[in-house]
Protein backbone atom coordinates (compact mmCIF):
# COMPACT_ATOMS: atom_id res chain seq x y z
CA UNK A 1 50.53 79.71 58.30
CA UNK A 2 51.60 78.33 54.95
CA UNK A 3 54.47 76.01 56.06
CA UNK A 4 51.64 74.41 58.71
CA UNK A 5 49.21 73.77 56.06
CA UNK A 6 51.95 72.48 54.25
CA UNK A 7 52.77 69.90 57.05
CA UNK A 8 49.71 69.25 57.23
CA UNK A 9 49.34 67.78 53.76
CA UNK A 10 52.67 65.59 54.37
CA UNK A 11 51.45 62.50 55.84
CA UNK A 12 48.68 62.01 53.06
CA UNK A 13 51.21 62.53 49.86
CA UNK A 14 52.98 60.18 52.33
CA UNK A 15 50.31 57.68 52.48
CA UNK A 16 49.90 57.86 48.85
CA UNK A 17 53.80 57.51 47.94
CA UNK A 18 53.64 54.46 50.00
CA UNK A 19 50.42 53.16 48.61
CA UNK A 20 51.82 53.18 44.73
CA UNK A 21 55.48 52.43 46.19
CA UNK A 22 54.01 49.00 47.27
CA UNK A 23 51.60 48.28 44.51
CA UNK A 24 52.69 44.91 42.57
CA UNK A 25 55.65 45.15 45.36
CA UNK A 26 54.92 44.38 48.82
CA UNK A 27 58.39 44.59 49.48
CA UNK A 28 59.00 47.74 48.77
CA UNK A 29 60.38 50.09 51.49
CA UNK A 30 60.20 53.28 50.25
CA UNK A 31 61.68 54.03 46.65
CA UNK A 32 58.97 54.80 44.05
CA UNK A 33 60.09 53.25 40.60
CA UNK A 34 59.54 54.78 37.07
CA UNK A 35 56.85 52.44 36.32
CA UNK A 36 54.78 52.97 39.87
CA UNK A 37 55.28 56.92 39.45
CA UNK A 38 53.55 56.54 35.51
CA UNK A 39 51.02 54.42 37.27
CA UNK A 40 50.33 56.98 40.05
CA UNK A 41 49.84 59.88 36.84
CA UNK A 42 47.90 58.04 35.11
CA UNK A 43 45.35 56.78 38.13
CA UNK A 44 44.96 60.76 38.53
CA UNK A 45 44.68 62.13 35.68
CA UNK A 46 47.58 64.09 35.64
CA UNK A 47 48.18 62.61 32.00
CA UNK A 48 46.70 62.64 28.79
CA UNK A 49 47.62 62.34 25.15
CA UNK A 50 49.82 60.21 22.35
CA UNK A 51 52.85 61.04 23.92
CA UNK A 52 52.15 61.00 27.81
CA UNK A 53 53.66 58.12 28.97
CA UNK A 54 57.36 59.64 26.80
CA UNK A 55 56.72 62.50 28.67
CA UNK A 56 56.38 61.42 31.90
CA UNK A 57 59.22 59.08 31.80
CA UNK A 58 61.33 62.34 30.64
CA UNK A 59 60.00 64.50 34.17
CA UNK A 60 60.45 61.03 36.36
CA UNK A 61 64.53 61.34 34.80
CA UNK A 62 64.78 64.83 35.54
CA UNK A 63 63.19 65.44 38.71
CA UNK A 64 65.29 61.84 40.10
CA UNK A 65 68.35 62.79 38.19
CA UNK A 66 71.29 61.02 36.62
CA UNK A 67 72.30 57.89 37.79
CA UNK A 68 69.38 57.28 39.90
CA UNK A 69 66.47 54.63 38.78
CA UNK A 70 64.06 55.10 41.85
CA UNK A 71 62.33 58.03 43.52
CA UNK A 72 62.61 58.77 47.43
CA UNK A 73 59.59 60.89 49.11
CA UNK A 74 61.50 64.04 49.43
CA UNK A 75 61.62 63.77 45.27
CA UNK A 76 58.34 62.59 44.89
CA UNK A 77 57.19 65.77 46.89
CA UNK A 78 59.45 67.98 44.56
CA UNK A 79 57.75 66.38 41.78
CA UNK A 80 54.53 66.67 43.08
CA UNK A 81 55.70 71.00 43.85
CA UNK A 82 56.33 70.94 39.93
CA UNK A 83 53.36 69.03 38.65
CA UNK A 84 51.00 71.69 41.56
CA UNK A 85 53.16 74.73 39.95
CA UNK A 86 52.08 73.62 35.84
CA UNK A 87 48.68 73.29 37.38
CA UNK A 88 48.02 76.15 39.41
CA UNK A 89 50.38 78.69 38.90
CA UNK A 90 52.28 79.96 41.55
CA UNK A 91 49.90 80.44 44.30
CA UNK A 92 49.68 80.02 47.93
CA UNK A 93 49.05 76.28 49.34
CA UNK A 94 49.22 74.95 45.35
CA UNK A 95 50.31 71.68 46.78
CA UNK A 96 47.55 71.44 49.42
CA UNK A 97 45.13 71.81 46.75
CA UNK A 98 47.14 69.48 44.69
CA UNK A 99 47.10 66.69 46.79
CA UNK A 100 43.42 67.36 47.96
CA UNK A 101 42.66 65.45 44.46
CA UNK A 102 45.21 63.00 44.94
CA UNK A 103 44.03 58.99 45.06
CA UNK A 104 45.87 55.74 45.97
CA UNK A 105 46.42 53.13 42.81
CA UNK A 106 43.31 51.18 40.90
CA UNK A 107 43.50 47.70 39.99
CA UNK A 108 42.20 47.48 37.02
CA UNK A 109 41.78 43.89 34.97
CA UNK A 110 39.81 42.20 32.17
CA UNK A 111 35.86 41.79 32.21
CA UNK A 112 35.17 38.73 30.54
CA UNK A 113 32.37 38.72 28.07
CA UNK A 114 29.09 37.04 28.55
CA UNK A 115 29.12 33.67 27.26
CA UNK A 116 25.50 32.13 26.48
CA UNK A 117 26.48 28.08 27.04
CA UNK A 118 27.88 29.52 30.32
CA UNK A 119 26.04 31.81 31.75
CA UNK A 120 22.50 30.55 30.41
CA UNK A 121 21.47 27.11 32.64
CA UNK A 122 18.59 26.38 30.51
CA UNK A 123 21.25 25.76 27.53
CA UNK A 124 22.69 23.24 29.64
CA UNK A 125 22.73 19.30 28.24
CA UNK A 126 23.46 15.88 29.68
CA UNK A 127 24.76 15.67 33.08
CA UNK A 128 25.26 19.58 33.67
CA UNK A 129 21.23 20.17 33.12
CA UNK A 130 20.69 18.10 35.83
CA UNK A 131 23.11 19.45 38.57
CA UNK A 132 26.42 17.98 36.78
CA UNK A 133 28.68 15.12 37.86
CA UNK A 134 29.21 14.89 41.73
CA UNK A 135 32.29 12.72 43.30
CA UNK A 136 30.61 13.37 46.81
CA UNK A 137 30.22 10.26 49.13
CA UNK A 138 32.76 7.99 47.32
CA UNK A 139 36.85 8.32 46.66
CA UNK A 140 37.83 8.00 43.10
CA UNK A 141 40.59 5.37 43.33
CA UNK A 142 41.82 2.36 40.93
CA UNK A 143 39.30 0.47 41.92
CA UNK A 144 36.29 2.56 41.06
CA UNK A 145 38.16 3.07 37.22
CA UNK A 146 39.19 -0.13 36.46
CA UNK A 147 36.85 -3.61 36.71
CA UNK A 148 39.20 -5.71 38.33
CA UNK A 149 36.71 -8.97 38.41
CA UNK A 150 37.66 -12.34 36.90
CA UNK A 151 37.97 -12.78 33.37
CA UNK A 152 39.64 -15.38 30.61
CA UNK A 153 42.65 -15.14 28.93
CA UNK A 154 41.17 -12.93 26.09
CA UNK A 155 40.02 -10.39 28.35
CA UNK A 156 36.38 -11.65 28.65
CA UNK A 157 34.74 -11.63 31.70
CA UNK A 158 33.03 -14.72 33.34
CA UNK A 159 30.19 -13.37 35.09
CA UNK A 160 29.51 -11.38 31.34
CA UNK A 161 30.70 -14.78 29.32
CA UNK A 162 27.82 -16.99 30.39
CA UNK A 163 24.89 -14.27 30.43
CA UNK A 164 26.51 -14.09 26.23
CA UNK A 165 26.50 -17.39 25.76
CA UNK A 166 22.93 -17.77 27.53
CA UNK A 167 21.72 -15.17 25.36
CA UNK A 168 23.31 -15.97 22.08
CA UNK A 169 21.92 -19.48 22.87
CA UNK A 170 18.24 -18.40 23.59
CA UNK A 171 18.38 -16.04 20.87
CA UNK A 172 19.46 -18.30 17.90
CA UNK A 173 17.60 -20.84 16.02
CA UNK A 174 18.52 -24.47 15.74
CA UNK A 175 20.32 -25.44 13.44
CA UNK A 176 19.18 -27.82 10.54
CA UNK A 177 21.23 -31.04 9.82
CA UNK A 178 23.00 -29.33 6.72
CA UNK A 179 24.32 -25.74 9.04
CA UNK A 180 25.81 -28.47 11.20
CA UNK A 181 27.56 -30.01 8.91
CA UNK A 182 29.25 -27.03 7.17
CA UNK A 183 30.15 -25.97 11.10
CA UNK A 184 32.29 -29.61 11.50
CA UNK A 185 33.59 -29.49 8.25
CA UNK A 186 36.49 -27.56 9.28
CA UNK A 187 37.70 -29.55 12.38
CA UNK A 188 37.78 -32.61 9.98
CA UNK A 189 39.73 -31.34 7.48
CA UNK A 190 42.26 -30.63 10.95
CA UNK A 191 41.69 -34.22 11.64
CA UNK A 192 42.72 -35.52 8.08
CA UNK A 193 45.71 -33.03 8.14
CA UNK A 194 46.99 -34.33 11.20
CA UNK A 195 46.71 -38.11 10.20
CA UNK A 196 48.52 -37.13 7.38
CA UNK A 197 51.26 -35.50 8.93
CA UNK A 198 51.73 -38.70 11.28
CA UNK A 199 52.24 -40.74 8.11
CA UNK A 200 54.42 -38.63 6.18
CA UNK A 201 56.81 -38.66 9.49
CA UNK A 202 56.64 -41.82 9.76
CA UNK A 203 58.11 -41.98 6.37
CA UNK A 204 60.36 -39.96 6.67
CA UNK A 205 61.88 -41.97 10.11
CA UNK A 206 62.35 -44.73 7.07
CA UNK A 207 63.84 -43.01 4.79
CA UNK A 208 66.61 -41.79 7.03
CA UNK A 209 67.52 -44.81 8.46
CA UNK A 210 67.64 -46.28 4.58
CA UNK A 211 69.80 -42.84 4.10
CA UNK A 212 72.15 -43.86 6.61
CA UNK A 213 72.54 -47.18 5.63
CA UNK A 214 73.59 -45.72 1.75
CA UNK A 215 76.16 -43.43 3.59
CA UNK A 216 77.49 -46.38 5.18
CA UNK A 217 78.49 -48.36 1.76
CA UNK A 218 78.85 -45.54 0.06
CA UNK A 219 81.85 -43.60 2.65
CA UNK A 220 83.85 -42.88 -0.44
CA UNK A 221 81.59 -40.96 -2.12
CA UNK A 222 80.93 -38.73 0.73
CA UNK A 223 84.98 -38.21 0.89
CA UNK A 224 84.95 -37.76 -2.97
CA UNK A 225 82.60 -34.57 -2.03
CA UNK A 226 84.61 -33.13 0.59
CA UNK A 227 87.57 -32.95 -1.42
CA UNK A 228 86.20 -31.49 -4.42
CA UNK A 229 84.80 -28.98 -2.28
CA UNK A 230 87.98 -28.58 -0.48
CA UNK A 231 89.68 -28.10 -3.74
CA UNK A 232 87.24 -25.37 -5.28
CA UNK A 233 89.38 -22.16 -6.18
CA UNK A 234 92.13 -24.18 -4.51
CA UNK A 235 93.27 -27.12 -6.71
CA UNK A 236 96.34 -27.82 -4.46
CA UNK A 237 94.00 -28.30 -1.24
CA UNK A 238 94.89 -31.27 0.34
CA UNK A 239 91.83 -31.74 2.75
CA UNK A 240 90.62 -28.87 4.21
CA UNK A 241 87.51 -26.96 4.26
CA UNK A 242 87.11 -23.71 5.47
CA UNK A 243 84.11 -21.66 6.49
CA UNK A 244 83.28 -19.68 2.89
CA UNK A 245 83.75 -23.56 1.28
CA UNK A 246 81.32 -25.26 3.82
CA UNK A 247 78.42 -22.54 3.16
CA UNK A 248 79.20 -22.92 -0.21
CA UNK A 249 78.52 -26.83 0.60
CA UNK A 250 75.28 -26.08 2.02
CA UNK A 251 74.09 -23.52 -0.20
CA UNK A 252 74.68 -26.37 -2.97
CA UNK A 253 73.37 -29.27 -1.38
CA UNK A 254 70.31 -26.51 -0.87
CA UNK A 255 70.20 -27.10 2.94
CA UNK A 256 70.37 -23.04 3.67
CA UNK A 257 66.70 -21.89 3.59
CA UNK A 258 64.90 -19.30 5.61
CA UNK A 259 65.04 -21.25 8.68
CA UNK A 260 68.89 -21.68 8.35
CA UNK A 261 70.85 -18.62 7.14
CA UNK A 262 74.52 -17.80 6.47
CA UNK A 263 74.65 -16.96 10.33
CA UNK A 264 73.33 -19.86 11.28
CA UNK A 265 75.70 -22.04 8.82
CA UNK A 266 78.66 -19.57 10.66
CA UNK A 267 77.86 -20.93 13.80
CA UNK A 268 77.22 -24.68 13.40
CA UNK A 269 81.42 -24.35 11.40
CA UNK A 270 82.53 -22.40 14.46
CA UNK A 271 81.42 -25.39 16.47
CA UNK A 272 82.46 -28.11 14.31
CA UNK A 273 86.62 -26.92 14.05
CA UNK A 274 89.06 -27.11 16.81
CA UNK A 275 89.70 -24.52 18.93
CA UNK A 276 92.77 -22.08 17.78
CA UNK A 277 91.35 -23.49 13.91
CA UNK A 278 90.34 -22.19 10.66
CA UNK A 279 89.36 -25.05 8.79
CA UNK A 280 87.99 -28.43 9.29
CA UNK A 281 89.16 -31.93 8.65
């Protein structure tokens, strides 16, 4: 009579190895690890205490033995013999009544507080108090973000520039004779600026043509220049100018500024000399 009632009680301690053997493991075929098996003592109450969870990982080692990381029915049922005998004694049927109290796992997880802006609708502001933003009967696409009509080439739209204008217009006064005046002042003084400009080129056109017409009579000075130049740190120089010598010309004669540098100078010399050369003539 015993071994039927124990038989009996087999395919629930069954259905409950297999309940905890596939919790967080739906894979799981059969083999009850030491995590799943703390899980199952704890969801029963077969635990208690500072140092339960040491101890239970101490019986899961024993009762799976060495070697061995995972528990198989026939030791879960041993185990569950061992944990009926500590209970009940040894009596008849201990793990019938053992298992009688037995449960599959509990989920358990974390209740959230109640949050007042949240939970509350008459806190609500804006938008949210009146139902919140809806996207329902349109697409959000580029078109409905961005305003893709006409504008100028500072970004300001037409159909926006002339209701401005219309309005700035309407909304200022007239202007007196003397406002007017200070308004123009500035695009005469532009006016006066560039008249002057046209003059002083003009001049300028004159004076290099006169310029030219000094080099002209004047050849031998020019070749005077070149050779004392040539013959800078170099007395026995007979005629010819290198690159650090014609920067040093031009930084002289002041024509390197900040629009023509000491690259710029390298350049123009690079040009200037024959190819295969190192100096000029």
């Amino acid at each position: 009579a015993q071994k039927r009632s124990s038989a009996s009680t087999m395919p629930a301690l069954k259905e409950i190895f297999m309940e905890f053997c596939l919790f967080g493991d739906r894979s799981n075929k059969g083999k009850m690890t030491g995590r799943q098996f703390m899980k199952f003592c704890q969801d029963n109450g077969l635990i208690s205490g500072q140092n339960a969870q040491t101890d239970c990982d101490i019986f899961f080692k024993k009762v799976v033995g060495k070697g061995s990381r995972t528990m198989p029915f026939e030791r879960f049922k041993y185990a569950c013999e061992r944990l009926a005998f500590g209970i009940y004694g040894d009596v008849p049927q201990k793990l019938k009544k053992f298992s009688a109290h037995l449960r599959g796992p509990v989920a358990k997880g974390t209740i959230a507080e109640p949050v007042k802006f949240h939970d509350d609708k008459s806190t609500y502001t804006g938008v949210h108090k009146k139902g919140g933003p809806s996207n329902k009967g349109h697409r959000m696409t580029l078109s409905n973000l961005l305003d893709r009509s006409e504008s100028d080439a500072r970004g300001v739209k037409l159909s926006s520039k002339g209701e401005s204008k219309a309005s700035v217009s309407s909304s200022k006064p007239k202007t007196v004779r003397g406002q007017s005046a200070a308004r123009d002042a500035p695009l005469k003084r532009v006016e006066t600026k560039l008249r002057e400009n046209k003059i002083s080129s003009k001049k300028s056109e004159k004076d290099k043509t006169k310029g030219s017409k000094v080099l002209t009579k004047k050849g031998s000075k020019l070749k005077e220049i070149y050779l004392n130049f040539c013959k800078f740190g170099d007395p026995t120089n007979t005629g010819k100018m290198t690159g650090a010598k014609y920067f040093k010309f031009c930084k002289d004669t002041k024509i390197v500024d900040s629009n023509l540098t000491r690259t710029s100078v390298d350049l123009l010399f690079s040009k200037i000399k024959l190819k295969g050369k190192r100096h000029i003539d």
